[in-house]
N, C-alpha and C. Protein backbone atom coordinates (compact mmCIF):
# COMPACT_ATOMS: atom_id res chain seq x y z
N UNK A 1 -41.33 -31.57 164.87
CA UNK A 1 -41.45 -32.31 163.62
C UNK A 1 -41.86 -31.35 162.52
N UNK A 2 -41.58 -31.18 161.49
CA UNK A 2 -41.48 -30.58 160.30
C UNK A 2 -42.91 -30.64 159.61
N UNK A 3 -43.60 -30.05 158.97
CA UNK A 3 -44.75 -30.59 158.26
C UNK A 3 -44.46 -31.46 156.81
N UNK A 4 -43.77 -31.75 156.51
CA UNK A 4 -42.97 -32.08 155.45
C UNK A 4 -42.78 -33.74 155.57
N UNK A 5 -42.82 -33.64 157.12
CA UNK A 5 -42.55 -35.65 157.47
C UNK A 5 -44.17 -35.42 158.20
N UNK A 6 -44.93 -34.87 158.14
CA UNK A 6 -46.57 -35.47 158.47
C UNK A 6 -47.39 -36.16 156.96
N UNK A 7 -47.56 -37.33 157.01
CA UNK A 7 -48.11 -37.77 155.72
C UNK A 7 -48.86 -38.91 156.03
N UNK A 8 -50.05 -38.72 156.21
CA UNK A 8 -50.73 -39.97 156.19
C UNK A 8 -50.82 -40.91 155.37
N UNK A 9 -51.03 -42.45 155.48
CA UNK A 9 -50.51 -43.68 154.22
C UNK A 9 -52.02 -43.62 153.80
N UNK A 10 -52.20 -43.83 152.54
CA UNK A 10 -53.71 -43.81 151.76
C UNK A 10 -53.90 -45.08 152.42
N UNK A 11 -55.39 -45.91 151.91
CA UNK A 11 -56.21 -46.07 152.00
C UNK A 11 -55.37 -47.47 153.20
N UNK A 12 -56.55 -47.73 154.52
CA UNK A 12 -56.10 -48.51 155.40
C UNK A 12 -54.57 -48.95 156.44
N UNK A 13 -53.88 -47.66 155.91
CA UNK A 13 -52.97 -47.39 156.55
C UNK A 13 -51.63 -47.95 155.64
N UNK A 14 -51.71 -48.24 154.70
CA UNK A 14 -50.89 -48.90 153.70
C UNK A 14 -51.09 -47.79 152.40
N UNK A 15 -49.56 -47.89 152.25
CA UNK A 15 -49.35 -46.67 150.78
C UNK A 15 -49.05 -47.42 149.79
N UNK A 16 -49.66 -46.69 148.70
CA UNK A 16 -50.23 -47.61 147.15
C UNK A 16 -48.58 -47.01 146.94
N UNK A 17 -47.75 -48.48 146.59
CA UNK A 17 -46.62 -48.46 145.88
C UNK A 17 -45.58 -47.33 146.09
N UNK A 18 -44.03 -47.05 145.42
CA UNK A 18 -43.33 -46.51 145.78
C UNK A 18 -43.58 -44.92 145.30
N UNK A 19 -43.16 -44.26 146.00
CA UNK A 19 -43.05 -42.88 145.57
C UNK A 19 -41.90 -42.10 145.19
N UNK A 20 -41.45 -41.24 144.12
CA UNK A 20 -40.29 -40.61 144.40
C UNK A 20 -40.11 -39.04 144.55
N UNK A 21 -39.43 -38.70 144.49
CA UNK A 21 -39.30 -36.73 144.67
C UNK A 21 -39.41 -36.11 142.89
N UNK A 22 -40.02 -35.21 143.38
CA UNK A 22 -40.05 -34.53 141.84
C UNK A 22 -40.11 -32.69 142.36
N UNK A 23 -40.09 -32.18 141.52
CA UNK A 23 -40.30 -30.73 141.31
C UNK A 23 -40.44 -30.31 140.23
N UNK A 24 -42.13 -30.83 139.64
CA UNK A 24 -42.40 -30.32 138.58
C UNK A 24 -44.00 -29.58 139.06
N UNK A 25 -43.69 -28.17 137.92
CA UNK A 25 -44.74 -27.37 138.21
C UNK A 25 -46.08 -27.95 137.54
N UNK A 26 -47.30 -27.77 138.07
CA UNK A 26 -49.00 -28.19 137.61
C UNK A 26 -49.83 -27.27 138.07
N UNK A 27 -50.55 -27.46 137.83
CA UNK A 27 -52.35 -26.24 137.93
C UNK A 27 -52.90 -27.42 138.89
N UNK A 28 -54.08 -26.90 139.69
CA UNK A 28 -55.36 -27.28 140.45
C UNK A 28 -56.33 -26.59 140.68
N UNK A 29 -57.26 -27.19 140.16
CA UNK A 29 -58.71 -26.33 140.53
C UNK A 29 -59.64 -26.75 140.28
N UNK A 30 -60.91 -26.59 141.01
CA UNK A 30 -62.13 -27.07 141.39
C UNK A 30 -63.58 -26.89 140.74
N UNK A 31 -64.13 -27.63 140.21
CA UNK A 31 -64.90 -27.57 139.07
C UNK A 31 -64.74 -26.05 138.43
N UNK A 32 -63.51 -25.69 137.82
CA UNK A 32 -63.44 -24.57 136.31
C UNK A 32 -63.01 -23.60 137.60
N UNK A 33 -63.28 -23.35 138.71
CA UNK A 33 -62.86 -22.03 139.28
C UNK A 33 -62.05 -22.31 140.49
N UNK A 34 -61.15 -21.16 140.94
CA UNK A 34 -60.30 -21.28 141.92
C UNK A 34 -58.84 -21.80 141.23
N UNK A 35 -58.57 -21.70 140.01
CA UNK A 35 -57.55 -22.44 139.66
C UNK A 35 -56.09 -22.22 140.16
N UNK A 36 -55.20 -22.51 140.82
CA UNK A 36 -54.13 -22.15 140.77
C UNK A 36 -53.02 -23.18 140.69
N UNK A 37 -51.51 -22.26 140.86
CA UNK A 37 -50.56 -23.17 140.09
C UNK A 37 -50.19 -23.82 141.52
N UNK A 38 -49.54 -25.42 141.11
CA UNK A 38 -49.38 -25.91 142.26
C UNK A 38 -47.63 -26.56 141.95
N UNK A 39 -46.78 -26.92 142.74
CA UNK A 39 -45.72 -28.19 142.72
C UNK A 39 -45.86 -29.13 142.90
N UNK A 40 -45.71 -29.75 142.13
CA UNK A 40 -45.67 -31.92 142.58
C UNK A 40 -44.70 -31.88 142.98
N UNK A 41 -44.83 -32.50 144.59
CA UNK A 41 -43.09 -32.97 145.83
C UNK A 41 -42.58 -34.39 145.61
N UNK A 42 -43.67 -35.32 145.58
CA UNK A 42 -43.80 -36.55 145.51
C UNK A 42 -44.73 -37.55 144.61
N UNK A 43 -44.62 -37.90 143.83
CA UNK A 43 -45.13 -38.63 142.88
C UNK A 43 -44.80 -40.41 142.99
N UNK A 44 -46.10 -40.52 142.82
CA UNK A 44 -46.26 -42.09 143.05
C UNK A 44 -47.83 -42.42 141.95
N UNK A 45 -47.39 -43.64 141.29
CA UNK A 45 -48.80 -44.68 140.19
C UNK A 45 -50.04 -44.20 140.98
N UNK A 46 -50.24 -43.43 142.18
CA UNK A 46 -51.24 -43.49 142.71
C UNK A 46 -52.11 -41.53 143.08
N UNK A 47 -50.81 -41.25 143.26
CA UNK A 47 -51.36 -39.98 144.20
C UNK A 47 -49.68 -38.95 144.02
N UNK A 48 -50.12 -38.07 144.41
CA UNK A 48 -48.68 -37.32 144.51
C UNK A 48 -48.77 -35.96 145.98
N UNK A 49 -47.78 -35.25 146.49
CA UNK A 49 -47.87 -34.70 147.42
C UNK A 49 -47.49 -33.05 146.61
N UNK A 50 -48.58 -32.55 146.81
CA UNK A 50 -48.58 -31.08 146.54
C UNK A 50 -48.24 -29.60 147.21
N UNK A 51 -47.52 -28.96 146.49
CA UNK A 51 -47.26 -27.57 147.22
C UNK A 51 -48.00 -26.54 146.65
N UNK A 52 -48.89 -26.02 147.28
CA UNK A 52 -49.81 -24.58 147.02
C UNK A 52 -49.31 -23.91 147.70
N UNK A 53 -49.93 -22.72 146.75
CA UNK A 53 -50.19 -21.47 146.92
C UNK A 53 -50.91 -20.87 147.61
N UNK A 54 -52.23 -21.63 147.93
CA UNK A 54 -53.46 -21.39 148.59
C UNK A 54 -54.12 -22.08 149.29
N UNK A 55 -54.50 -22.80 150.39
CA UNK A 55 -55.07 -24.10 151.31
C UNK A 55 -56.13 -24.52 150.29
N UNK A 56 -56.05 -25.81 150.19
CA UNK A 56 -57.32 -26.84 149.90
C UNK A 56 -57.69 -27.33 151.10
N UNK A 57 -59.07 -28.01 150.49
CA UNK A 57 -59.68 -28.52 151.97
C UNK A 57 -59.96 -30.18 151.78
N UNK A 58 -59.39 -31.13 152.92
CA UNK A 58 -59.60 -32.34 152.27
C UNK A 58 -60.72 -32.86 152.35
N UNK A 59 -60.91 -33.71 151.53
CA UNK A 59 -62.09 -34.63 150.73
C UNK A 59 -62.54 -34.03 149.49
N UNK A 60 -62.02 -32.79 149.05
CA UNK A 60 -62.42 -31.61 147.81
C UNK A 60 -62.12 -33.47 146.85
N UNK A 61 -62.95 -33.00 145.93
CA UNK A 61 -62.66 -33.38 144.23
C UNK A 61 -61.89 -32.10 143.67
N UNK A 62 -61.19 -32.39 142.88
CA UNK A 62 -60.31 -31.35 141.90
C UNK A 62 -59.16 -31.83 141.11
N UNK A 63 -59.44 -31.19 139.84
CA UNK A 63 -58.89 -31.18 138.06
C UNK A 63 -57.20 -30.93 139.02
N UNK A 64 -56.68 -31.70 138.39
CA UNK A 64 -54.59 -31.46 138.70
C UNK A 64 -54.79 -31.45 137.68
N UNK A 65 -53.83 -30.61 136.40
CA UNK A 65 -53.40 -30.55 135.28
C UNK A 65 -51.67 -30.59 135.26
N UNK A 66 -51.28 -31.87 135.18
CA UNK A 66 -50.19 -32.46 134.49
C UNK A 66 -49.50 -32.02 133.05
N UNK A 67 -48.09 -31.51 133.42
CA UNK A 67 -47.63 -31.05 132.09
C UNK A 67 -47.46 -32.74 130.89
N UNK A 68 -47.84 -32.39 129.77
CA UNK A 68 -48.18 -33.24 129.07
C UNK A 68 -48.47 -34.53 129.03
N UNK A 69 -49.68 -34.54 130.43
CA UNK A 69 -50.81 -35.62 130.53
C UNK A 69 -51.85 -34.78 130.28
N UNK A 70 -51.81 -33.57 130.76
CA UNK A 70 -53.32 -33.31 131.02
C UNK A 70 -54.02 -33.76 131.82
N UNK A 71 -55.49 -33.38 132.16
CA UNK A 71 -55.86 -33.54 133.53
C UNK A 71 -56.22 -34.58 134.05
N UNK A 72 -56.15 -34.85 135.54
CA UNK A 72 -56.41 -35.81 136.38
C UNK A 72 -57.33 -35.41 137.55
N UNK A 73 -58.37 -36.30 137.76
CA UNK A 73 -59.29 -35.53 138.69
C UNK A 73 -58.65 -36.88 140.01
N UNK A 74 -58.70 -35.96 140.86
CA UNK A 74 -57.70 -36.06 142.33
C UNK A 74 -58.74 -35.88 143.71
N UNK A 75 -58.37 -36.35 144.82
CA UNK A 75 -59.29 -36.32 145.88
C UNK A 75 -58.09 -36.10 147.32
N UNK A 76 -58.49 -34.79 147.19
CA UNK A 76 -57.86 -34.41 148.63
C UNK A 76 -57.55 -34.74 149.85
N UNK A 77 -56.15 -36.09 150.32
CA UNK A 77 -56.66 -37.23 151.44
C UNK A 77 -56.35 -36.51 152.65
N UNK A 78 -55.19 -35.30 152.39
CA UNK A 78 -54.81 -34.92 153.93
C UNK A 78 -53.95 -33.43 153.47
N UNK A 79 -54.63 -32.69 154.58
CA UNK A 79 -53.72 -31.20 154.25
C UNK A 79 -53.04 -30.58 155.41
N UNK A 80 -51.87 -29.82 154.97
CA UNK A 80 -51.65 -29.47 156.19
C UNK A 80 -50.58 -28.20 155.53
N UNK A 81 -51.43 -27.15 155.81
CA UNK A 81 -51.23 -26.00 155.36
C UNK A 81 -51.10 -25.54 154.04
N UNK A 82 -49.95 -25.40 153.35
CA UNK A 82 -50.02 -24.95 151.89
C UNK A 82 -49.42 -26.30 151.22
N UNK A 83 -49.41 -27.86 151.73
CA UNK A 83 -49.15 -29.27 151.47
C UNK A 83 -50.22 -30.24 151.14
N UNK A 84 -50.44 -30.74 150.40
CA UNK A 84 -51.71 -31.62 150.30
C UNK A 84 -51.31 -33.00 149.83
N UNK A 85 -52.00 -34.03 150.23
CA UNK A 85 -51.83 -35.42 149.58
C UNK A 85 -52.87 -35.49 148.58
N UNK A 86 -52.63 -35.70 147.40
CA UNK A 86 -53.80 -35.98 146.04
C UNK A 86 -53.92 -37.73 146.15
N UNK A 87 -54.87 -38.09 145.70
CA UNK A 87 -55.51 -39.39 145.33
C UNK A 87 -55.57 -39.58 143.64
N UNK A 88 -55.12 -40.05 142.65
CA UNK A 88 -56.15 -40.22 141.57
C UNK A 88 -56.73 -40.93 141.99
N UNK A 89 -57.96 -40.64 140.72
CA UNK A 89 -59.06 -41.10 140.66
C UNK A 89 -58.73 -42.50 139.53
N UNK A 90 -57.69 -42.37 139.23
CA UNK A 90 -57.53 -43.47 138.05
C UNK A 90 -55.88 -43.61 138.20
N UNK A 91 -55.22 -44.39 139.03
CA UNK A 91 -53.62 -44.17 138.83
C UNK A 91 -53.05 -44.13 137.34
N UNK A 92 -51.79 -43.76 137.67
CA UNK A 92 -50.88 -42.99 136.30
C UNK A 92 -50.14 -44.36 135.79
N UNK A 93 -50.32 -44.65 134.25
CA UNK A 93 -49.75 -45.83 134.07
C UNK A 93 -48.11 -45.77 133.94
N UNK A 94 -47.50 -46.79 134.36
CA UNK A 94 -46.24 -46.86 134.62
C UNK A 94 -45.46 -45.51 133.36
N UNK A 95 -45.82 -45.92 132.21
CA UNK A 95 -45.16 -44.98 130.98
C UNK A 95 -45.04 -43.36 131.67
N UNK A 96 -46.69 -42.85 131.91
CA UNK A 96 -46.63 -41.69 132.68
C UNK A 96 -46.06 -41.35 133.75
N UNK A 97 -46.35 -42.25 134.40
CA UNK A 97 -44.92 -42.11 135.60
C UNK A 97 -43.42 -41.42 135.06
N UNK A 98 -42.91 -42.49 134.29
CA UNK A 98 -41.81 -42.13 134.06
C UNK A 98 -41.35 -40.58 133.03
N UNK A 99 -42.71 -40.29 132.41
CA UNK A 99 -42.56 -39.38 131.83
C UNK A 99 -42.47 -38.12 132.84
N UNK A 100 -43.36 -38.27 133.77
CA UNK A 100 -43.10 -37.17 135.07
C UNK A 100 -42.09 -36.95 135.27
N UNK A 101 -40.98 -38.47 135.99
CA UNK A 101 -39.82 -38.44 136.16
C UNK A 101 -38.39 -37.56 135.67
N UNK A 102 -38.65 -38.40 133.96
CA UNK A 102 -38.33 -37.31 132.92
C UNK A 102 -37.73 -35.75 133.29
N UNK A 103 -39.68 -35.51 133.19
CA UNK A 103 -39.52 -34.17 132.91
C UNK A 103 -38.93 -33.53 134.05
N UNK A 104 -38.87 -33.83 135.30
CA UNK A 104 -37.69 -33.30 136.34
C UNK A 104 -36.63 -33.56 136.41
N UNK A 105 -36.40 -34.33 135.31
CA UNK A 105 -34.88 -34.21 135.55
C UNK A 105 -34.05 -33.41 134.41
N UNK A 106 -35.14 -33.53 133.52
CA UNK A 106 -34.45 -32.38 132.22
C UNK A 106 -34.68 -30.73 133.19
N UNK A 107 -35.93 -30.13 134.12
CA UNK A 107 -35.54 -29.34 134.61
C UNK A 107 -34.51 -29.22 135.38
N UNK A 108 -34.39 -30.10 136.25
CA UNK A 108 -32.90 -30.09 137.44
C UNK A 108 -31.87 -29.78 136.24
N UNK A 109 -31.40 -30.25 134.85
CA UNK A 109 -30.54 -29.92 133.79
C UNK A 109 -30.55 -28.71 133.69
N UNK A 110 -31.30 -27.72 133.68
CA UNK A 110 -31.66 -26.75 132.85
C UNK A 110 -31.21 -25.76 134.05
């Protein structure tokens, strides 16, 4: 099995709403230090699935910086190697969502 299909469902075994694929680039890092750049794989109103550069460790708190949201503080539910599942702390309102969306698809254009 791939690490790619290991994904645990947030909270009680049930996943907060639909998710879709993205490949847009973001920052992560942990109160001001350790910052690095990360990929959003999967984006969902709730949480999104991350590609690093560098292992996080889950249950961390940590700043995601969203290209033109700006930051979101996130809670590390499950890792598995340079892959992480994020939590917000406040889901993304539908508008932002779609602006994510958006913006991967004007990159896939480009």
């Amino acid at each position: 099995m791939l690490a790619a299909e290991i994904e645990p469902a947030f909270a009680a075994g049930r996943r907060h709403g639909a998710r879709e694929p993205v490949a847009v680039d973001a920052d992560i890092e942990r109160d001001g230090l350790e910052r690095a750049l990360c990929r959003l794989a999967h984006l969902s109103l709730h949480g999104a699935r991350v590609q690093t550069y560098s292992p996080l460790n889950r249950g961390a708190t940590m700043w995601l910086t969203l290209p033109r949201l700006g930051i979101r503080a996130v809670t590390i539910v499950w890792v598995n190697e340079f892959l992480a599942g994020c939590q917000f702390f406040e889901p993304l309102g539908q508008d932002e969502f779609d602006l994510l969306l958006d913006l991967d698809e004007t990159l896939r254009r480009d």
